[in-house]
Protein backbone atom coordinates (compact mmCIF):
# COMPACT_ATOMS: atom_id res chain seq x y z
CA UNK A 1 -100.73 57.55 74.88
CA UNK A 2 -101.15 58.27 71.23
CA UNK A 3 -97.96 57.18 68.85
CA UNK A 4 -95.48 59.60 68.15
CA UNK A 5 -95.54 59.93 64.16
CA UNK A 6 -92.14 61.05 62.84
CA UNK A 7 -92.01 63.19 59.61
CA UNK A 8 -91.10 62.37 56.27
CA UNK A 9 -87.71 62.71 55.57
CA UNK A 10 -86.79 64.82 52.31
CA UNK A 11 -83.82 64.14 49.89
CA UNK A 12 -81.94 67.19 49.56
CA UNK A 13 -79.24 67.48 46.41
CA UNK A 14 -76.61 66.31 47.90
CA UNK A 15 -78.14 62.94 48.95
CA UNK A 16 -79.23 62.43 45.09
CA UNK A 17 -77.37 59.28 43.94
CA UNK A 18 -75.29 60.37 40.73
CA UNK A 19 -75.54 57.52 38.53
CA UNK A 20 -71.92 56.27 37.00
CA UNK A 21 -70.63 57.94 34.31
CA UNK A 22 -70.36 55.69 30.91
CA UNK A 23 -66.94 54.86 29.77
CA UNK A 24 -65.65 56.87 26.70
CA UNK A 25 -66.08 55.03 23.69
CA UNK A 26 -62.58 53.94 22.09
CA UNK A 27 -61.21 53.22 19.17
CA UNK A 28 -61.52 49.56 18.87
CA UNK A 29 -63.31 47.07 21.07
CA UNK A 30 -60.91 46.46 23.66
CA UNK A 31 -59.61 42.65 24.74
CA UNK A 32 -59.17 42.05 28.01
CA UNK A 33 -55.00 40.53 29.30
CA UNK A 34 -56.49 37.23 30.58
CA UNK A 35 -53.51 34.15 31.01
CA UNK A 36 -54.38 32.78 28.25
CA UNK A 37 -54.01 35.55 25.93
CA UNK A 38 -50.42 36.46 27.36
CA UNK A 39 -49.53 32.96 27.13
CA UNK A 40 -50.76 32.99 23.11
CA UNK A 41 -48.87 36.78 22.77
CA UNK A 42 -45.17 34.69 24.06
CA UNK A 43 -45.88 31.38 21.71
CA UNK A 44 -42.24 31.15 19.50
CA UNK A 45 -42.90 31.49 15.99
CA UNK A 46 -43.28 28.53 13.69
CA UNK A 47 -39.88 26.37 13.57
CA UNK A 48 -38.18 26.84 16.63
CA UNK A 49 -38.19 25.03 19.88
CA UNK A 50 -38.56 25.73 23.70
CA UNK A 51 -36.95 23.98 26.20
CA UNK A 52 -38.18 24.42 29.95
CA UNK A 53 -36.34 23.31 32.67
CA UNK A 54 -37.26 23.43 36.20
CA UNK A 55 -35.53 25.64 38.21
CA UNK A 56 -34.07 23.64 40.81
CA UNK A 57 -32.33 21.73 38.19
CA UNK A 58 -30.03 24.07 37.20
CA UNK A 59 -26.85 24.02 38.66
CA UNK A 60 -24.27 25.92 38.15
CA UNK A 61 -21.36 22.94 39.60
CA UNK A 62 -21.81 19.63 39.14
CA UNK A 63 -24.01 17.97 41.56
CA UNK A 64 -21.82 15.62 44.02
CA UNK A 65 -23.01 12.48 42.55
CA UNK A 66 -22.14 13.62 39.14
CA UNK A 67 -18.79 15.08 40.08
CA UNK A 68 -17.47 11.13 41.76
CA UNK A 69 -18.73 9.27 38.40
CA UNK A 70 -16.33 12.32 36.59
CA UNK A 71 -14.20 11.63 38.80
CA UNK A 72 -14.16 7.61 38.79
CA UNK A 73 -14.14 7.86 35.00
CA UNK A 74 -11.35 10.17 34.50
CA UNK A 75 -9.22 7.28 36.22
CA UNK A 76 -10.50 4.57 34.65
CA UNK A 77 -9.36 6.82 31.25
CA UNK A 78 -6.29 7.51 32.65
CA UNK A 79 -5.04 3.61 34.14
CA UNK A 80 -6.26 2.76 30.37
CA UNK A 81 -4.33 5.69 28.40
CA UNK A 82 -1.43 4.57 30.64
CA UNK A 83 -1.85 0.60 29.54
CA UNK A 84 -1.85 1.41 26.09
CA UNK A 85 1.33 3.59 26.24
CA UNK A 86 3.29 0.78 28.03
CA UNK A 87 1.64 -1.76 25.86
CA UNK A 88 3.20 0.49 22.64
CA UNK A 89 6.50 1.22 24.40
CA UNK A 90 7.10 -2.57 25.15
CA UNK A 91 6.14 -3.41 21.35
CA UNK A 92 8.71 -0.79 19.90
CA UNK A 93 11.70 -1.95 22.20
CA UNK A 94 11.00 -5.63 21.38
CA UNK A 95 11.02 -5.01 17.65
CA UNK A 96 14.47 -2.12 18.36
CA UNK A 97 15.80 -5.43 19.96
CA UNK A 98 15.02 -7.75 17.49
CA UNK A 99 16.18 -5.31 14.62
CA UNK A 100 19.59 -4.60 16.63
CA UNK A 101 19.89 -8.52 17.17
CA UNK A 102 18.95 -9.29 12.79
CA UNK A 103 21.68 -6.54 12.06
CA UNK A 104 24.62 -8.24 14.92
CA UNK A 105 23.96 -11.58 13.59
CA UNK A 106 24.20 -10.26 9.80
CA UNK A 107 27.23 -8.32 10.52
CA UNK A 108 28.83 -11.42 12.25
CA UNK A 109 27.77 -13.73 9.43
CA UNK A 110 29.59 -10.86 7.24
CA UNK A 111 32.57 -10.63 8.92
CA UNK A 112 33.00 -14.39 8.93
CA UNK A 113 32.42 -15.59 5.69
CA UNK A 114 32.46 -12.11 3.93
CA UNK A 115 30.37 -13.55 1.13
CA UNK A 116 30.92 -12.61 -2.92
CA UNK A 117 28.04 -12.38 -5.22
CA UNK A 118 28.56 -15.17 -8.00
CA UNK A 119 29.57 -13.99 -11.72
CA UNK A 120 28.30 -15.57 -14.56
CA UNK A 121 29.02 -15.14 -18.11
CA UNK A 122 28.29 -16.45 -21.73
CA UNK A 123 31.03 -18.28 -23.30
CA UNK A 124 29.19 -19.43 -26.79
CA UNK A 125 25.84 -19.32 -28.48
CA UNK A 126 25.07 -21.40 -31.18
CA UNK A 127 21.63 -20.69 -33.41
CA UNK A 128 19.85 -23.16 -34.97
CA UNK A 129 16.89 -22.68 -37.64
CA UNK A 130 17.37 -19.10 -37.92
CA UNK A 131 17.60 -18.60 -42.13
CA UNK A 132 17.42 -15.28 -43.02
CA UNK A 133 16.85 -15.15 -46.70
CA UNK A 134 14.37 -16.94 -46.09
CA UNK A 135 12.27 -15.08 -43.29
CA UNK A 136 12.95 -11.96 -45.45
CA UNK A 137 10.86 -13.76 -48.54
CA UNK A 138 8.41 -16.18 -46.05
CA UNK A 139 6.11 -14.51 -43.72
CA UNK A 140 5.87 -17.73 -41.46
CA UNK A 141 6.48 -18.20 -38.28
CA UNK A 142 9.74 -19.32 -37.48
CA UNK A 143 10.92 -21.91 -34.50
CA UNK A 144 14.68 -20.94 -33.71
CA UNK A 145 16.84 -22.89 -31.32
CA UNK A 146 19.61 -21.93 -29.12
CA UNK A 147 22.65 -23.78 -27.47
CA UNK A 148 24.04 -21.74 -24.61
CA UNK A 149 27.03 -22.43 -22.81
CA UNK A 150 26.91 -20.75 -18.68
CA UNK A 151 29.68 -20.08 -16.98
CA UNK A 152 29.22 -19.84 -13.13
CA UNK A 153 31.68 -18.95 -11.00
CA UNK A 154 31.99 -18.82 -7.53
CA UNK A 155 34.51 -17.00 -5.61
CA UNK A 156 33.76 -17.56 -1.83
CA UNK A 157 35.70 -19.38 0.13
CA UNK A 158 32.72 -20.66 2.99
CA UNK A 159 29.77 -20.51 1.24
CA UNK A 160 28.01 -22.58 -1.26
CA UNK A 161 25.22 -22.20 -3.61
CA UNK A 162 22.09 -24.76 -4.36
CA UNK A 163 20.24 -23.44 -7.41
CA UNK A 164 16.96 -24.72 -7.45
CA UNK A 165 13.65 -25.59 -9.46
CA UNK A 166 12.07 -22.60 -10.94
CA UNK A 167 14.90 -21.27 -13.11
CA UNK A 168 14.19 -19.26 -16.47
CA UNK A 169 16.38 -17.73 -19.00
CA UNK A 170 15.26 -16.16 -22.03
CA UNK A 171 17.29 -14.76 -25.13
CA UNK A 172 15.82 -11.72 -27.09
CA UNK A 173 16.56 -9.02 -29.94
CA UNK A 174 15.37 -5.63 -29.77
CA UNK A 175 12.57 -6.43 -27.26
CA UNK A 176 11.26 -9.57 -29.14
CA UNK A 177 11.56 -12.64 -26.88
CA UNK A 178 13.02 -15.18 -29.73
CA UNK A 179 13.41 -18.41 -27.23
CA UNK A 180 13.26 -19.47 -23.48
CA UNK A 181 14.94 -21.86 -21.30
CA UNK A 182 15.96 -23.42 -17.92
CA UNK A 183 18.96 -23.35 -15.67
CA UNK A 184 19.48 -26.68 -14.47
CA UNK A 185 19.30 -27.42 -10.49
CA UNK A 186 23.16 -28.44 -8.96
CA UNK A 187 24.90 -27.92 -5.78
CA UNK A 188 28.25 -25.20 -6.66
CA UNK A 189 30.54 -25.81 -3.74
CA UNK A 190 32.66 -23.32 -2.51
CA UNK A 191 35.47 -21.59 -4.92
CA UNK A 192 33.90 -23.71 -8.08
CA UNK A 193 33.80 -22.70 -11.21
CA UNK A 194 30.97 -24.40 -13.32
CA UNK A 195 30.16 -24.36 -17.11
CA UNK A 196 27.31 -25.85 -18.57
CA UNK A 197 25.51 -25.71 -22.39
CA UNK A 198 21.33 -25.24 -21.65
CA UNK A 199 18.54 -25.15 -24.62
CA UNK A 200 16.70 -23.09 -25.67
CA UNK A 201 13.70 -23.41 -28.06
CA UNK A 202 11.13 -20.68 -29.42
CA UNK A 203 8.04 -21.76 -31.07
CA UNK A 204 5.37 -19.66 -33.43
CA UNK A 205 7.93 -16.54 -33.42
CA UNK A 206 6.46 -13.75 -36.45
CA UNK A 207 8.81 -11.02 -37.11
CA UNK A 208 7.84 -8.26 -38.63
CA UNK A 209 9.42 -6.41 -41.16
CA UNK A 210 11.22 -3.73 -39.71
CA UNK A 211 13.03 -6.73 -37.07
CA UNK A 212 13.62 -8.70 -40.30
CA UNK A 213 15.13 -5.89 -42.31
CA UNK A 214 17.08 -4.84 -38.98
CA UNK A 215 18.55 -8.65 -38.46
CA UNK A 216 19.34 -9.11 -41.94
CA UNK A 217 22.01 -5.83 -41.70
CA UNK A 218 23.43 -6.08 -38.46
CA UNK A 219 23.83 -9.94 -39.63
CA UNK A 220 25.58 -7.85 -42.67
CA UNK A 221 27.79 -6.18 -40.46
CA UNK A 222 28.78 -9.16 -38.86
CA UNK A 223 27.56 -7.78 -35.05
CA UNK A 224 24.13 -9.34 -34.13
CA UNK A 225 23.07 -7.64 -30.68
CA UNK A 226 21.11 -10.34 -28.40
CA UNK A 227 19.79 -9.78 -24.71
CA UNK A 228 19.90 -12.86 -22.36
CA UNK A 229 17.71 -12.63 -19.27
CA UNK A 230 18.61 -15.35 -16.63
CA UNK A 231 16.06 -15.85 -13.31
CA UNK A 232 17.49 -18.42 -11.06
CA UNK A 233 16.60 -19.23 -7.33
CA UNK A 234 18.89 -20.13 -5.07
CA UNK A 235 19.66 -21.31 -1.65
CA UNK A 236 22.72 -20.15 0.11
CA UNK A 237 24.89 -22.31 2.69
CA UNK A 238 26.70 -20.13 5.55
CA UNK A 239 29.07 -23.29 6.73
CA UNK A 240 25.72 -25.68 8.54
CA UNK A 241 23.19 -22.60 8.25
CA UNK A 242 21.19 -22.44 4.78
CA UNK A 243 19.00 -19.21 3.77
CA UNK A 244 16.03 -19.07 2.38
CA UNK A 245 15.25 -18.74 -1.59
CA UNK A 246 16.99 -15.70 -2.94
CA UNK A 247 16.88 -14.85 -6.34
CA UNK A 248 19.59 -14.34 -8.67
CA UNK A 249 18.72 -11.74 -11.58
CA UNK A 250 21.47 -11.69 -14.65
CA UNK A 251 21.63 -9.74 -17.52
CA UNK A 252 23.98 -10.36 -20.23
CA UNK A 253 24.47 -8.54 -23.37
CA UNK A 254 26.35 -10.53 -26.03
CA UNK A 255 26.79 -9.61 -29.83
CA UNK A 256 26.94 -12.27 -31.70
CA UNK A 257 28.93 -12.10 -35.78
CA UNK A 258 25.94 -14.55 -37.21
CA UNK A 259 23.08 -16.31 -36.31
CA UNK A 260 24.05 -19.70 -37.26
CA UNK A 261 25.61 -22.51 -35.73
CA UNK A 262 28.95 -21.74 -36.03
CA UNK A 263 28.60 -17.98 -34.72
CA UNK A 264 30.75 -16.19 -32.33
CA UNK A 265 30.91 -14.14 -29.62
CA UNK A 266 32.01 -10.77 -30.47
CA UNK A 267 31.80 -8.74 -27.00
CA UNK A 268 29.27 -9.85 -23.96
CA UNK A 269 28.79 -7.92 -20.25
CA UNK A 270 26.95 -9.12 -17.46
CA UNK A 271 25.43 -7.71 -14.61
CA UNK A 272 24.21 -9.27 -10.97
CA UNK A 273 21.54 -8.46 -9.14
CA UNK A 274 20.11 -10.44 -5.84
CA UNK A 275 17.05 -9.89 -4.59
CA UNK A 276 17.05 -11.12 -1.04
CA UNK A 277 13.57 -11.65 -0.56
């Protein structure tokens, strides 16, 4: 049996394949969105930082763990606030105590003795080496000396006084120290009355000649104004209790008629100061 021979199939227009159509040229050459480039498009500009954090770290509460170490050290805070406070509160009523016992024990010691201050006075000053015609003609430096006589007096009837080492008493004019001295260390008993004569000496003193010309007419007018300074420590006896060192401050002002040796007092005032501490 002969083979059957099929025909040759033609390609009609619709089977034609239509080739694709070319793109339409653009503009610019275009870039394609890879990854990488989006990744380079959301880079931060220069200077400034970015901070990832995963996800499933942020919370929005406290994690347990973290809220029981809050926890824990809020009351560790607290227990340590709370110490302090006590610790402060137990300092300030020990030192209210103490203060309220200082001030009973003064105000018995008060009532009991009822203590005086002292006075003291200057009953004579006599000047030695003190020429004034010839300071006013010699520009040299003169070395006056000066007998004092103290009177202390004092009026308490329970307390005495020790006055110790460390005394100083000084006699100026016009704010020029002239000479210095000592006040000599004794025990005043109670309701004494003590007078005593002290030296003083001044060495190398240059006046100039306004002080000069100022000594020479108040010496003129017979009224010589002097300042005496007097610094003493003391140490006072409350029947078998003694203080500690107080100091007594005195200021006398005495006007003398002459600065000789024979000179004498014309009008003096003193005041007392104690310094406690």
């Amino acid at each position: 049996m002969a083979d059957r021979v099929h025909p040759a199939r033609s390609t009609t227009a619709e089977e034609k394949t239509v080739a694709p159509a070319e793109p339409a040229a653009t503009s610019g050459p275009e870039i394609p969105l890879s990854q990488e480039n989006f990744g380079e498009k959301l880079k931060p500009p220069p200077g400034t930082y970015v901070i990832q954090v995963p996800k499933d770290q942020i919370y929005r509460v406290p994690p347990p763990e973290n809220s029981r170490r809050l926890q824990a050290y809020t009351r560790r805070a607290h227990r340590r606030r709370c110490g302090c406070c006590c610790c402060l509160a137990w300092t300030a009523a020990l030192l209210l105590l103490l203060f309220v016992a200082v001030a009973a024990a003064a105000g018995i010691l008060y009532l009991v003795f009822q203590p005086k201050i002292p006075k003291y006075s200057v009953d004579g000053l006599s000047v030695k080496g003190f020429n004034l015609s010839s300071i006013a003609t010699d520009l040299a430096a003169i070395s006056p000396e000066f007998d004092a006589t103290v009177r202390a007096d004092n009026p308490n009837k329970k307390i005495g006084i020790y006055y110790r080492p460390g005394s100083s008493i000084s006699i100026s004019y016009d704010g020029v120290n002239l000479c210095h001295g000592v006040w000599p260390t004794f025990h005043q008993a109670k309701r004494n009355v003590t007078v005593f004569k002290t030296a003083l000496t001044g060495s190398g003193i240059r006046l100039s000649a306004a002080i000069r010309d100022a000594l020479v007419t108040a010496q003129s007018r017979r009224k010589v104004p002097l300042e005496i300074n007097l610094q003493v420590p003391v140490r006072v006896k409350f029947g078998a209790v003694t203080t500690w060192t107080i100091t007594v401050k005195v200021r006398c002002d005495v006007t003398v008629d002459k600065l000789t040796a024979d000179s004498r007092i014309v009008s003096k005032s003193c005041s007392v100061k104690v310094d406690p501490f």
